[in-house]
Structure formats: structure tokens, C-alpha cells
Protein backbone atom coordinates (compact mmCIF):
# COMPACT_ATOMS: atom_id res chain seq x y z
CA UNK A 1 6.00 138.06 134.02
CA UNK A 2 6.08 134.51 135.28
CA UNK A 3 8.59 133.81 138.03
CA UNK A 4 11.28 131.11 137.58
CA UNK A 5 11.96 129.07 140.53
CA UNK A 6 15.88 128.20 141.18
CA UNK A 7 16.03 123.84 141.10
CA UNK A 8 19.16 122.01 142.33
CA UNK A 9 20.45 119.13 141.41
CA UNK A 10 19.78 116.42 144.13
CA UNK A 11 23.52 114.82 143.73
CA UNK A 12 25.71 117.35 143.60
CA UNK A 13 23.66 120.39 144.68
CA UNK A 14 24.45 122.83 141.68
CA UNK A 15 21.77 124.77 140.23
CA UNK A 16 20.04 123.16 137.35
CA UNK A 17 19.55 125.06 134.00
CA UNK A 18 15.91 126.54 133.41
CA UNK A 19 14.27 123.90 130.98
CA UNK A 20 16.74 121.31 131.95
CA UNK A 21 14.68 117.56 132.41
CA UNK A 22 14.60 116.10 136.01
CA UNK A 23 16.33 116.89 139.46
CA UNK A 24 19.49 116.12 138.10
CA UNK A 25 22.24 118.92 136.46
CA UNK A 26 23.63 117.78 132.96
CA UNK A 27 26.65 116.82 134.53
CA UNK A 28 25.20 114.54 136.93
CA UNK A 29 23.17 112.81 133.88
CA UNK A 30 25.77 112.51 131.92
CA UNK A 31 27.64 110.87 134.46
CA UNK A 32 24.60 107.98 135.33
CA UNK A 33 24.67 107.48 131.61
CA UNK A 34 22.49 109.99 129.50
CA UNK A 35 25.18 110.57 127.70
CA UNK A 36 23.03 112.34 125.15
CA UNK A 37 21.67 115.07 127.16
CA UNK A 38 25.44 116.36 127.05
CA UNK A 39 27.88 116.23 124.55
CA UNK A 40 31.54 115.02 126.48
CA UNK A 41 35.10 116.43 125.91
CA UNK A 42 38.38 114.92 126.77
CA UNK A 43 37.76 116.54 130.33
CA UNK A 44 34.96 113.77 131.16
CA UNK A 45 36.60 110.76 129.33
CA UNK A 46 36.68 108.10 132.42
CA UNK A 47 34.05 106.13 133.70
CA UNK A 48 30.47 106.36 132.41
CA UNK A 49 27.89 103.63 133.70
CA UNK A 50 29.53 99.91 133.24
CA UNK A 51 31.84 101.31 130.44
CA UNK A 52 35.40 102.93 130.45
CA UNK A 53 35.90 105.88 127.99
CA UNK A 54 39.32 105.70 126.77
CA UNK A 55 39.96 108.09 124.33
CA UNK A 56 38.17 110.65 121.61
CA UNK A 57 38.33 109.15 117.99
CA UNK A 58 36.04 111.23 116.14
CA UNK A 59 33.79 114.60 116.63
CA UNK A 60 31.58 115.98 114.27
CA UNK A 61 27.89 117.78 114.09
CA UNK A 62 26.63 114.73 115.54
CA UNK A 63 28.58 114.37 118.30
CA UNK A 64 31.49 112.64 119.45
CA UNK A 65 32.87 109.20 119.80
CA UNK A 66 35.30 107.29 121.75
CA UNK A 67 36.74 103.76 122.29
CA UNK A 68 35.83 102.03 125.19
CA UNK A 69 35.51 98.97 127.18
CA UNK A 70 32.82 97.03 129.50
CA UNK A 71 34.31 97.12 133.09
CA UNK A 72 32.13 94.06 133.89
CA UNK A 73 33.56 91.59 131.00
């Protein structure tokens, strides 16, 4: 049986899913902007990158969208 080492995430220090990519958990990702590792609910609407997430608009099998705005413009 092949062992499975136990990785954690170098920002936040939670234990990263087997098979997840890089030192980072999906939260963490999500948060530097690989938004598409992770889909995001209401609960992480905020600040993503340069851009403010203001609200849902749509959701489907696809994903989900929101408006925004640049914090830099």
C-alpha cells in the first residue's frame, strides 16, 4: 500500500487535500487569485487579487459569477 504523506499549506498552515496542486490549500489559492481551482460562495465574496467581489449574479454548472470592480482604477 503506498503511504500518503500529510502536506500543509505554507500560508495558513492547514493540511492540504491529497492530489491538491502546490504548497498552497484551495483556500489560500483561491484567495491569490486561482479562482478556478475553487468554486466561491457568498462566504468569500470580498477581495480577490486587484479586484473587489461585490455580489453573486449568477450560478450554474459552470460556476458562478459576480460583479466586481478594479481596486487600482
Amino acid at each position: 500500500m503506498a503511504e500518503v504523506s500529510m502536506r500543509f499549506c505554507a500560508e495558513c498552515g492547514k493540511q492540504v487535500p491529497p492530489g491538491a496542486w502546490g504548497e498552497l490549500c484551495p483556500h489560500c489559492l483561491f484567495l491569490r487569485g486561482a479562482a478556478a481551482v475553487v468554486p466561491f460562495g457568498d462566504a468569500l465574496l470580498g477581495v480577490v487579487g486587484d479586484y473587489e467581489l461585490q455580489e453573486e449574479i449568477a450560478r450554474g454548472g459552470m460556476g458562478e459569477w459576480s460583479t466586481g470592480r478594479g481596486r487600482r482604477v
